[in-house]
Every structure is written in C-alpha cells, then in structure tokens.
N, C-alpha and C. Protein backbone atom coordinates (compact mmCIF):
# COMPACT_ATOMS: atom_id res chain seq x y z
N UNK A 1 -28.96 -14.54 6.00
CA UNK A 1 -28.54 -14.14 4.66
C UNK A 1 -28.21 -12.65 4.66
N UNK A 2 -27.25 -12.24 3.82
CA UNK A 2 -26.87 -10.68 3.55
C UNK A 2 -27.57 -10.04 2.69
N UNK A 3 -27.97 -8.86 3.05
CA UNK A 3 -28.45 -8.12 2.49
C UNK A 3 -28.03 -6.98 1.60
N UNK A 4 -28.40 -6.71 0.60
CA UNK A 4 -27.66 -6.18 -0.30
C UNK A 4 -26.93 -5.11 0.06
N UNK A 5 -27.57 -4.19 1.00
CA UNK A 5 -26.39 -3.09 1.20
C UNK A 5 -25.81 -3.22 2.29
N UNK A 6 -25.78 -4.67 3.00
CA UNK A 6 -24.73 -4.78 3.22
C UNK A 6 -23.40 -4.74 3.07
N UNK A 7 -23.11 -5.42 1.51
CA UNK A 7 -22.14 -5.39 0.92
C UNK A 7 -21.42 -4.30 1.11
N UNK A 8 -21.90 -3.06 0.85
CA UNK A 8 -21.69 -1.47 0.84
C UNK A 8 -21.40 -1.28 2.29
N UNK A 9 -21.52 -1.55 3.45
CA UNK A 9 -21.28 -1.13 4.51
C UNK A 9 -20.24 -1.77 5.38
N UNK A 10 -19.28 -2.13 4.63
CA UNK A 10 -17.56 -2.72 5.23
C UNK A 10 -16.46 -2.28 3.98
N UNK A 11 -15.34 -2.65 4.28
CA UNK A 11 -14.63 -2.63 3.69
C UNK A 11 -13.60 -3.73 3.12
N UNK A 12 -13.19 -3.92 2.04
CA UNK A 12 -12.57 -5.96 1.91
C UNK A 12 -11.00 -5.01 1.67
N UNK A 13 -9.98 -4.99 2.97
CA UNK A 13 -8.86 -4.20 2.63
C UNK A 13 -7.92 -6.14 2.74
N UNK A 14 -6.44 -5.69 2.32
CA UNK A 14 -5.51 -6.51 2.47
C UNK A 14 -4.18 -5.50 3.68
N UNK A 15 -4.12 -6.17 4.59
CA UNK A 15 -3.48 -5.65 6.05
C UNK A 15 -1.82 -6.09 5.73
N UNK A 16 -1.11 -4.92 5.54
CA UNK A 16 0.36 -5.47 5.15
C UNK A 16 1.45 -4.69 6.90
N UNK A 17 2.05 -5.18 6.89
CA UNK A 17 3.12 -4.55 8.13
C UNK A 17 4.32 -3.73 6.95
N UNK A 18 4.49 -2.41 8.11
CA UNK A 18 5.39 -1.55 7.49
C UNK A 18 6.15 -0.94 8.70
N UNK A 19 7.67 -1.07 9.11
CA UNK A 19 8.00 -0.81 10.55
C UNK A 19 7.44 -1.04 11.33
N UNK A 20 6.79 -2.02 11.81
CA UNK A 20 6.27 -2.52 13.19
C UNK A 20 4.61 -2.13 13.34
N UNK A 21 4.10 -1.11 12.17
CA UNK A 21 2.87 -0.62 12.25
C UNK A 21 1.61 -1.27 11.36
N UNK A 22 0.69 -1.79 11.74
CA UNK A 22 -0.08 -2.37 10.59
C UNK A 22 -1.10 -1.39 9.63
N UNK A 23 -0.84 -1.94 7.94
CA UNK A 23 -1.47 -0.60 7.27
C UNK A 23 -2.35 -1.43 6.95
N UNK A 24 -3.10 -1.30 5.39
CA UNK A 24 -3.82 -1.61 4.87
C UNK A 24 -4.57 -0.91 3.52
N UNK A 25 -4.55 -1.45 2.33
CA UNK A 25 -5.03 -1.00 1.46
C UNK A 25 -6.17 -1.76 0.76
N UNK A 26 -7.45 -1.07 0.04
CA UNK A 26 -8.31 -1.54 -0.49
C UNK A 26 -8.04 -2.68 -1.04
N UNK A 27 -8.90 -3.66 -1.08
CA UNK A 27 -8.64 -5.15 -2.01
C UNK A 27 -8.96 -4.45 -3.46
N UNK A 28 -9.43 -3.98 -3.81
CA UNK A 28 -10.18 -3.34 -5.18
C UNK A 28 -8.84 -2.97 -6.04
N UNK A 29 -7.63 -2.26 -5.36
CA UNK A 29 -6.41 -1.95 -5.95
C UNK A 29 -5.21 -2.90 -6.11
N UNK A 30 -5.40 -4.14 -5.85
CA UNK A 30 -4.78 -5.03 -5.14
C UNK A 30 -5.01 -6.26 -6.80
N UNK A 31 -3.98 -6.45 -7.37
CA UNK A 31 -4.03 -7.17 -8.08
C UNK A 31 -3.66 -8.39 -8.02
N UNK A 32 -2.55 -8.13 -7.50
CA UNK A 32 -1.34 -9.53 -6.54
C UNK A 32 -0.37 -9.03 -5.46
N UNK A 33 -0.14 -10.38 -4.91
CA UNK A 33 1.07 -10.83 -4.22
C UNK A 33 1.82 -11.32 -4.40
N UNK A 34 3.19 -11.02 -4.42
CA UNK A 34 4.38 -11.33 -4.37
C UNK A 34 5.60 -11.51 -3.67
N UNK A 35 6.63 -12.74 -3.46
CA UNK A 35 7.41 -12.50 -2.67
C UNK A 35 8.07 -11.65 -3.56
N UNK A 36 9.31 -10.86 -2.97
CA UNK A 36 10.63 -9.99 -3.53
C UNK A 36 11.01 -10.55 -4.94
N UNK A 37 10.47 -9.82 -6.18
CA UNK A 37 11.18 -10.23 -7.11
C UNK A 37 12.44 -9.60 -7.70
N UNK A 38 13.16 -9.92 -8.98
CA UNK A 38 14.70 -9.22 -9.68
C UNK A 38 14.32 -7.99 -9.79
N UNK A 39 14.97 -6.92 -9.07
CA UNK A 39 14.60 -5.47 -9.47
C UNK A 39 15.78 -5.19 -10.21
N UNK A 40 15.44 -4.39 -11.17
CA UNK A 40 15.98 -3.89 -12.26
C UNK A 40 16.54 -1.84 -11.64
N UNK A 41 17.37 -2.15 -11.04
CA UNK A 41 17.40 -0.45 -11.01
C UNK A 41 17.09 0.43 -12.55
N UNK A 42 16.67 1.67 -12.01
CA UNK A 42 16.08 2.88 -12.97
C UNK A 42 17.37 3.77 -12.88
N UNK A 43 18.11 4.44 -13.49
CA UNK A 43 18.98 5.95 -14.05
C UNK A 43 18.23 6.63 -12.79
N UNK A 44 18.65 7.92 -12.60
CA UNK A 44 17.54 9.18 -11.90
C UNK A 44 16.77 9.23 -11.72
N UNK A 45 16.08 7.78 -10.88
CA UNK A 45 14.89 7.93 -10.61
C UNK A 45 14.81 8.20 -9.10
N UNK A 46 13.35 8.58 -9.08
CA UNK A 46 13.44 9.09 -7.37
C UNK A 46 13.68 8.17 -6.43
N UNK A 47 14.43 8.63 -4.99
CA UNK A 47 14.82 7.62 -4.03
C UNK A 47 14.25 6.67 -3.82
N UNK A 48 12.55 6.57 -4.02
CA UNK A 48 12.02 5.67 -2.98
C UNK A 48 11.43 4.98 -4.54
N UNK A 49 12.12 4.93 -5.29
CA UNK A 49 11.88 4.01 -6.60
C UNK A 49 12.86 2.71 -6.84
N UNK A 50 12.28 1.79 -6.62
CA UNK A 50 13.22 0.94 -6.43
C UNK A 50 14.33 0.51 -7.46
N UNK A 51 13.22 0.17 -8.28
CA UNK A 51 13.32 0.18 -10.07
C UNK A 51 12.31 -0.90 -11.00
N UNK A 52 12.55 -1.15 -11.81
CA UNK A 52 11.08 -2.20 -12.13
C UNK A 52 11.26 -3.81 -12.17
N UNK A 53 10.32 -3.82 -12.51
CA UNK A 53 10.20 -6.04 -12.17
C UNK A 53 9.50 -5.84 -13.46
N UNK A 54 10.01 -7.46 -14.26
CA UNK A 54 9.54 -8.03 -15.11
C UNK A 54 8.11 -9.08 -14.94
N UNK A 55 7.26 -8.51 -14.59
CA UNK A 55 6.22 -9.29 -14.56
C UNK A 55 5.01 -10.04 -15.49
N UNK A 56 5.61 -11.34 -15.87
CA UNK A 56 4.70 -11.74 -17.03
C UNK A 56 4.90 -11.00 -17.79
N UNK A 57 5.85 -10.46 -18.63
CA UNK A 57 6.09 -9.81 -19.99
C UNK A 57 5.72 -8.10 -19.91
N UNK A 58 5.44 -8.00 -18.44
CA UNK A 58 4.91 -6.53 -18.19
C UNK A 58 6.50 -5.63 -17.53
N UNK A 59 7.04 -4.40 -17.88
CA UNK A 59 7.81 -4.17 -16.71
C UNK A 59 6.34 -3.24 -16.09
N UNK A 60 7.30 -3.64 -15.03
CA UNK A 60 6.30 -3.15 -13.79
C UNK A 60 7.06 -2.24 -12.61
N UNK A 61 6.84 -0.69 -12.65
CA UNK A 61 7.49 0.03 -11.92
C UNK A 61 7.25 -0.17 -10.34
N UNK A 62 8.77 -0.20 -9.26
CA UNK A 62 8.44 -0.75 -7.89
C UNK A 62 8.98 0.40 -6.95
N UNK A 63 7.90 1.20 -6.06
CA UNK A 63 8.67 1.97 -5.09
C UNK A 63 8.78 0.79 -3.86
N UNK A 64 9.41 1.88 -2.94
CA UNK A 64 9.38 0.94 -1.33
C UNK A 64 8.75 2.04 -0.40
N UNK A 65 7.76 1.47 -0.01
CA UNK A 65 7.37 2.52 0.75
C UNK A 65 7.35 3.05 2.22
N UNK A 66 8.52 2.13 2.85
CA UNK A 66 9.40 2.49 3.88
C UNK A 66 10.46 3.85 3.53
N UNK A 67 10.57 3.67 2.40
CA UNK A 67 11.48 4.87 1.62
C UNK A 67 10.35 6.31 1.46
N UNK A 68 9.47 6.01 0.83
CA UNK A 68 8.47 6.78 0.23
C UNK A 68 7.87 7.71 1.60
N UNK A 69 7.48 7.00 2.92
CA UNK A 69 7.29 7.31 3.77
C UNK A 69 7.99 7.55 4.98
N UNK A 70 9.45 7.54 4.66
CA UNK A 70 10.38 8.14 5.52
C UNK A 70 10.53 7.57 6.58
N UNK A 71 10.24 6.31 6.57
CA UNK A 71 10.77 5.44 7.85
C UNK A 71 12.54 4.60 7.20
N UNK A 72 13.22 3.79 8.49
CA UNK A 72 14.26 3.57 8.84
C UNK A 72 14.61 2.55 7.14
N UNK A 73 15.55 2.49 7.01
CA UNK A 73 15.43 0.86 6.28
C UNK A 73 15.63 -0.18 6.70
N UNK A 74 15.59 -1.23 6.05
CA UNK A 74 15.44 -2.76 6.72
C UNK A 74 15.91 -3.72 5.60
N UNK A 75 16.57 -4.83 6.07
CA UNK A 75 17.36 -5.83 5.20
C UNK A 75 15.79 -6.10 4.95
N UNK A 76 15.78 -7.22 3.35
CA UNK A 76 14.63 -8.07 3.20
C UNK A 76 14.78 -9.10 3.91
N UNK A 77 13.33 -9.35 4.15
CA UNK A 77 13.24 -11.27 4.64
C UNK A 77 12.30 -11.98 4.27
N UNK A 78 12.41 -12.85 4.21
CA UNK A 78 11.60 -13.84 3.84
C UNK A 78 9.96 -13.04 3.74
N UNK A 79 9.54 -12.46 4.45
CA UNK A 79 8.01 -12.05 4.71
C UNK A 79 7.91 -10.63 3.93
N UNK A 80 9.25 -10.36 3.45
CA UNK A 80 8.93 -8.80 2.06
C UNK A 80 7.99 -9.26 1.46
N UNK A 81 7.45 -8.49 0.98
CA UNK A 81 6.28 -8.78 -0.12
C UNK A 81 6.40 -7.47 -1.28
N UNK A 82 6.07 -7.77 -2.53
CA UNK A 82 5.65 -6.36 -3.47
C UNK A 82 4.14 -7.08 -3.95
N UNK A 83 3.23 -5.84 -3.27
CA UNK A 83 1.97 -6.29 -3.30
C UNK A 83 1.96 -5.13 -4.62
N UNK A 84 1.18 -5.57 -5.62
CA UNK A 84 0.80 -4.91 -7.19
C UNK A 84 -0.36 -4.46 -7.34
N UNK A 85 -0.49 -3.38 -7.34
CA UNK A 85 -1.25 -2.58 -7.00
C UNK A 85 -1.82 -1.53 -8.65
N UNK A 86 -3.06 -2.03 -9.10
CA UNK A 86 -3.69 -1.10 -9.98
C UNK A 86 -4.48 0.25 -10.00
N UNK A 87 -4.44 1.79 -10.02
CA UNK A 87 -5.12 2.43 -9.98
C UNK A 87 -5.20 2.93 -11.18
N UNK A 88 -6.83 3.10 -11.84
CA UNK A 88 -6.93 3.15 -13.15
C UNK A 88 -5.93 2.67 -13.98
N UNK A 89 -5.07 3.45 -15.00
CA UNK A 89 -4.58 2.65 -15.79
C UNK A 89 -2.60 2.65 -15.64
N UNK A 90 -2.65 2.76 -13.83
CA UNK A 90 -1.27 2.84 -13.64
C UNK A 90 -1.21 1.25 -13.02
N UNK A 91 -0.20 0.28 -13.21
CA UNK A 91 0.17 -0.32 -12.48
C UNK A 91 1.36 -0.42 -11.69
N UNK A 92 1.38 -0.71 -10.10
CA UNK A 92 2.66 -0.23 -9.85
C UNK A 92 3.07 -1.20 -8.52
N UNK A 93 4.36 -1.34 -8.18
CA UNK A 93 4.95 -2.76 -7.24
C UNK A 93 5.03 -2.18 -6.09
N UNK A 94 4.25 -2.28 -4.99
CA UNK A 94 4.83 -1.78 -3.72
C UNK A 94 5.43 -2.62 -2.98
N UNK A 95 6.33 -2.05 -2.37
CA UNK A 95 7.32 -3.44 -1.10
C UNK A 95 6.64 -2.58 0.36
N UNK A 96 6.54 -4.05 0.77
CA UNK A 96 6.17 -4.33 1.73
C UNK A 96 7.07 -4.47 2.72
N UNK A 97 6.95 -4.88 4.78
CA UNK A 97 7.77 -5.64 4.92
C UNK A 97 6.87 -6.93 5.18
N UNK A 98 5.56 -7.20 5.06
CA UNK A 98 5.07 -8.81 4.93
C UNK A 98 3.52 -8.37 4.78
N UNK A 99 2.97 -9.22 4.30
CA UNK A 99 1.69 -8.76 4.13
C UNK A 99 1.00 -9.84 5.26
N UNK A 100 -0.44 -9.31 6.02
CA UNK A 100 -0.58 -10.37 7.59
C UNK A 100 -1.86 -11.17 6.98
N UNK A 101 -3.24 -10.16 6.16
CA UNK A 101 -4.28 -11.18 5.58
C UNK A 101 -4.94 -10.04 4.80
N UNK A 102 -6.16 -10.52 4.85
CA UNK A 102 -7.63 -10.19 4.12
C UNK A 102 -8.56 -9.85 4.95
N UNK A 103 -8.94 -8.62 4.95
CA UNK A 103 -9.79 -8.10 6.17
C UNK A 103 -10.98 -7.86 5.32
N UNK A 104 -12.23 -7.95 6.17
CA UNK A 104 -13.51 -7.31 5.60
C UNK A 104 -13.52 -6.09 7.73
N UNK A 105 -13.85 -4.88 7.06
CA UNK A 105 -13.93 -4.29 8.34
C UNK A 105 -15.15 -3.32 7.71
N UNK A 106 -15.77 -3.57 8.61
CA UNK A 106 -17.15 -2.45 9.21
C UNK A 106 -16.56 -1.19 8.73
N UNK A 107 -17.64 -0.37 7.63
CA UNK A 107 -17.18 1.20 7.46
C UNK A 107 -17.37 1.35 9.17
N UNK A 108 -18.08 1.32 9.83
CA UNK A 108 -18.23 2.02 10.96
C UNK A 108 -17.20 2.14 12.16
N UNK A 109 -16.54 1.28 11.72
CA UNK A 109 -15.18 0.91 12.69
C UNK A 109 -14.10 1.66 11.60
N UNK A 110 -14.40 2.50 10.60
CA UNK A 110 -13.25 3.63 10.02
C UNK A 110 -13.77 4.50 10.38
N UNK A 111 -12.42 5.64 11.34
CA UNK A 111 -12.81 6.96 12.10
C UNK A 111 -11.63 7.59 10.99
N UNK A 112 -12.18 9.11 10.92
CA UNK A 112 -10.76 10.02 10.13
C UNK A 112 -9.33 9.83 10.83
N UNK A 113 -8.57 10.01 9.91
CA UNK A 113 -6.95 10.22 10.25
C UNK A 113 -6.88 11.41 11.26
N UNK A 114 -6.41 11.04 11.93
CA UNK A 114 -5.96 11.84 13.26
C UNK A 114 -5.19 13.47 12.64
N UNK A 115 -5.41 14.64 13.43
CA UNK A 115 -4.91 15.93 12.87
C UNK A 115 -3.81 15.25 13.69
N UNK A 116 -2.60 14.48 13.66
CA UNK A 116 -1.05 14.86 13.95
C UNK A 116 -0.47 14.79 13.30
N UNK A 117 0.52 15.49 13.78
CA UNK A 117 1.89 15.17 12.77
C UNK A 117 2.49 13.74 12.67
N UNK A 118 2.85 13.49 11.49
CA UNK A 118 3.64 12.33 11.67
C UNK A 118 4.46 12.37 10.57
N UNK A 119 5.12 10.97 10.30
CA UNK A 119 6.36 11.34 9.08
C UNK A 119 5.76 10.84 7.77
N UNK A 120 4.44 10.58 8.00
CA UNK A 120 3.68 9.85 7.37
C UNK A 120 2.77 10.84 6.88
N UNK A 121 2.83 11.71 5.71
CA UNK A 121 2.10 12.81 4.71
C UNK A 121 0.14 11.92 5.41
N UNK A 122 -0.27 13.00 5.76
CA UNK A 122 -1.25 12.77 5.76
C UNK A 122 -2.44 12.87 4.68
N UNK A 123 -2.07 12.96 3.72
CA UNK A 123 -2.21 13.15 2.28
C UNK A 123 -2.68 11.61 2.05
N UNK A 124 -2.19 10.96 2.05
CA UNK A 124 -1.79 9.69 2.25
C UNK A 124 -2.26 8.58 3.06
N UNK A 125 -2.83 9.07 3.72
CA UNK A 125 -4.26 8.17 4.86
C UNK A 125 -5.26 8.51 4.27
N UNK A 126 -6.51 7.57 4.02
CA UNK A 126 -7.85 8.36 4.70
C UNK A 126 -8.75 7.80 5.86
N UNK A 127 -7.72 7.08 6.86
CA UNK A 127 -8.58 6.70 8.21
C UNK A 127 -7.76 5.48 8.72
N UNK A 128 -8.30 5.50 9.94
CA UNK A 128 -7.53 4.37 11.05
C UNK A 128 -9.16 3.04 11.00
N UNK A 129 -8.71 2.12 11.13
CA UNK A 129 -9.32 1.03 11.08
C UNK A 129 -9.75 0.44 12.69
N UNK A 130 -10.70 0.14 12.94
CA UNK A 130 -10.31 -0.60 14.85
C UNK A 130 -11.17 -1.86 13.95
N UNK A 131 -10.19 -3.04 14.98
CA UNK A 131 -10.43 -4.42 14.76
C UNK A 131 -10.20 -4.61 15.95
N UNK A 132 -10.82 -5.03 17.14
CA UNK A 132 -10.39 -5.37 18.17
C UNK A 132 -9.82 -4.48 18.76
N UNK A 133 -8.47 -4.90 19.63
CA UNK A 133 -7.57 -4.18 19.85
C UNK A 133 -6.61 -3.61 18.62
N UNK A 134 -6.58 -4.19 17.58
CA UNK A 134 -5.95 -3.53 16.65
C UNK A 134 -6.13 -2.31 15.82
N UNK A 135 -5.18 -1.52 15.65
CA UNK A 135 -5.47 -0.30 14.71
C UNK A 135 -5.01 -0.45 13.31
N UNK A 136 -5.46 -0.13 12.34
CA UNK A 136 -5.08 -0.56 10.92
C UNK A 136 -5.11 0.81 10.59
N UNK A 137 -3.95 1.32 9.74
CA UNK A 137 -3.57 2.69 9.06
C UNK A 137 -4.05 2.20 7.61
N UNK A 138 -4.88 3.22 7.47
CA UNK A 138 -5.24 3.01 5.55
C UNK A 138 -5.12 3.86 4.85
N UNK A 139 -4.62 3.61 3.99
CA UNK A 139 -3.82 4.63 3.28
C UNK A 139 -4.66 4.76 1.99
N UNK A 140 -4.18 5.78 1.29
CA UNK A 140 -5.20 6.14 -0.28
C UNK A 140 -4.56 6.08 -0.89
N UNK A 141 -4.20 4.69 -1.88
CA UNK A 141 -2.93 4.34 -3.02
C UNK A 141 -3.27 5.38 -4.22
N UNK A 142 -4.42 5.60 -3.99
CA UNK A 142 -4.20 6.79 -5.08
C UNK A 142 -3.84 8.07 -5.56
N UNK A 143 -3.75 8.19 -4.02
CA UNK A 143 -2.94 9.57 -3.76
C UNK A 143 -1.79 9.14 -4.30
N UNK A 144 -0.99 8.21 -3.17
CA UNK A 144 0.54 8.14 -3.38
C UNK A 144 0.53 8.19 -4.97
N UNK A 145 -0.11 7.14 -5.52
CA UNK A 145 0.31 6.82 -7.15
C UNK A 145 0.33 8.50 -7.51
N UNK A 146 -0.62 9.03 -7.67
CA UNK A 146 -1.33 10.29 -8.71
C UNK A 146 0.47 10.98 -8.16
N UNK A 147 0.89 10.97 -7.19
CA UNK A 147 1.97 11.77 -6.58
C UNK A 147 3.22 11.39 -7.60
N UNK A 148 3.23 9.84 -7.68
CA UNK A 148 4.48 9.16 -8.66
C UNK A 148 4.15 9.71 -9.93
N UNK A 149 2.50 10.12 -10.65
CA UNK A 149 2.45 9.94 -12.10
C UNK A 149 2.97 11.70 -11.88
N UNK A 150 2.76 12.47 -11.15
CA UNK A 150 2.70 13.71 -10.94
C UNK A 150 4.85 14.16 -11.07
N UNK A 151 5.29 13.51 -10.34
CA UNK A 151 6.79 13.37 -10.53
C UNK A 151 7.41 12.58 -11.95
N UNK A 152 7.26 11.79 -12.56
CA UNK A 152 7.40 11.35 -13.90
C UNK A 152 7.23 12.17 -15.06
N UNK A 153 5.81 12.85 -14.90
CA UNK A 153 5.82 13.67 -15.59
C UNK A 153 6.38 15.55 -15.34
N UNK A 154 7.59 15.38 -14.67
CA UNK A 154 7.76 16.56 -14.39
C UNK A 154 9.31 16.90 -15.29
C-alpha cells in the first residue's frame, strides 16, 4: 500500500513530442486533449499565436509552440494535438506535434535544466526527466503563459 507522502514524491506529467524531442508538462495544468481543431486566425497577433478555437462555447486562445520555441515548422498530421492547458485563471491551446502518454516519474529522477544554450529560453524548463533511457524536457507552462499574459497586455 502507498503511503501518503508518497503521493508527494513523483510527478503525474503528460509526455508530448515537439521536433523529434520528448517534453512534458504537469498533469495538474492539463485540462484536455485534442486532435487539431478550426483555428480562427487573430489581426496582430504575435507569430507563434496561432489564433483561437471555439471550444464548447469558450474561445480559447492557441499558440504553437514549435513557433514559440523557435524550432523548424512542420505540416500537421494526424498525431498534432492542442493539449489545453489551465494556469490559474488563463486558459490556453497548445499545439503539439503528438502527445506519447501519462507519466508518473520519481521527483528523484528530476535533475536541473542544464546551464546550455539552446533555442529553447531556459526560462522555460525547470528540469530534465530520466525514465529509463529516456530524457523528458519539462517545461514551466507558467512561465511561457505569464510571458503571453505579459505581451497582451502590452
């Protein structure tokens, strides 16, 4: 049987692919999944804004965050996803290029984000994941978001 602080000592992330690299964000921010829905382009909005989706009577603003994070672009396929993502009282559509599962991972198997450079704002991580042989990039949706509410209101 588990013990209570156990609970407290992993993490329940959802593992999405983005250019060939596997990320991962908290389940806690994670409202839904979606394949590619009707995007609505936005006027002047920033590049990596896609534009919004009508969701259940909600619009719902969608970046891409192949855009956002300065990697290549890519046709959609079948395995895009806009995973919907709540932080406090923002809700917001991220595209994916497929989402892989549902991880529970050991805090202890999260080490800090590496001091390199990459094209990838390190702002924007707070740690690499080991699963095996696998590395999982995790990112802090709340950064990125606070960054979108931070540009909107400018």
């Amino acid at each position: 049987m588990m013990e209570k602080a156990d609970i407290y000592d992993e993490s329940q992330l959802v593992a999405f692919m983005l250019d060939g690299e596997e990320y991962a964000v908290n389940i806690h921010y994670v409202q839904e999944i979606n394949r590619l829905l009707t995007i609505t382009r936005v006027p002047k909005a920033p590049f990596y804004v896609e534009g919004v989706i009508n969701l259940r009577g909600n619009v719902v603003p969608v970046i891409d965050l192949r855009k956002r994070f300065s990697l290549p672009p890519r046709e959609t396929t079948d395995r895009t996803r806009i995973i919907i993502v709540k932080v406090k009282d923002i809700t917001v559509g991220v595209i994916v290029d497929g989402v892989s599962e549902v991880i529970s991972l050991p805090n202890d198997n999260i080490e800090p984000p590496p001091g390199l450079q990459s094209s990838l704002d390190q702002d924007y991580i707070y740690g690499v994941g080991k699963i095996e042989e696998r590395l999982l990039i995790l990112i802090n949706i709340e950064k990125i978001l606070a960054i979108e509410a931070l540009i909107e209101n400018d």
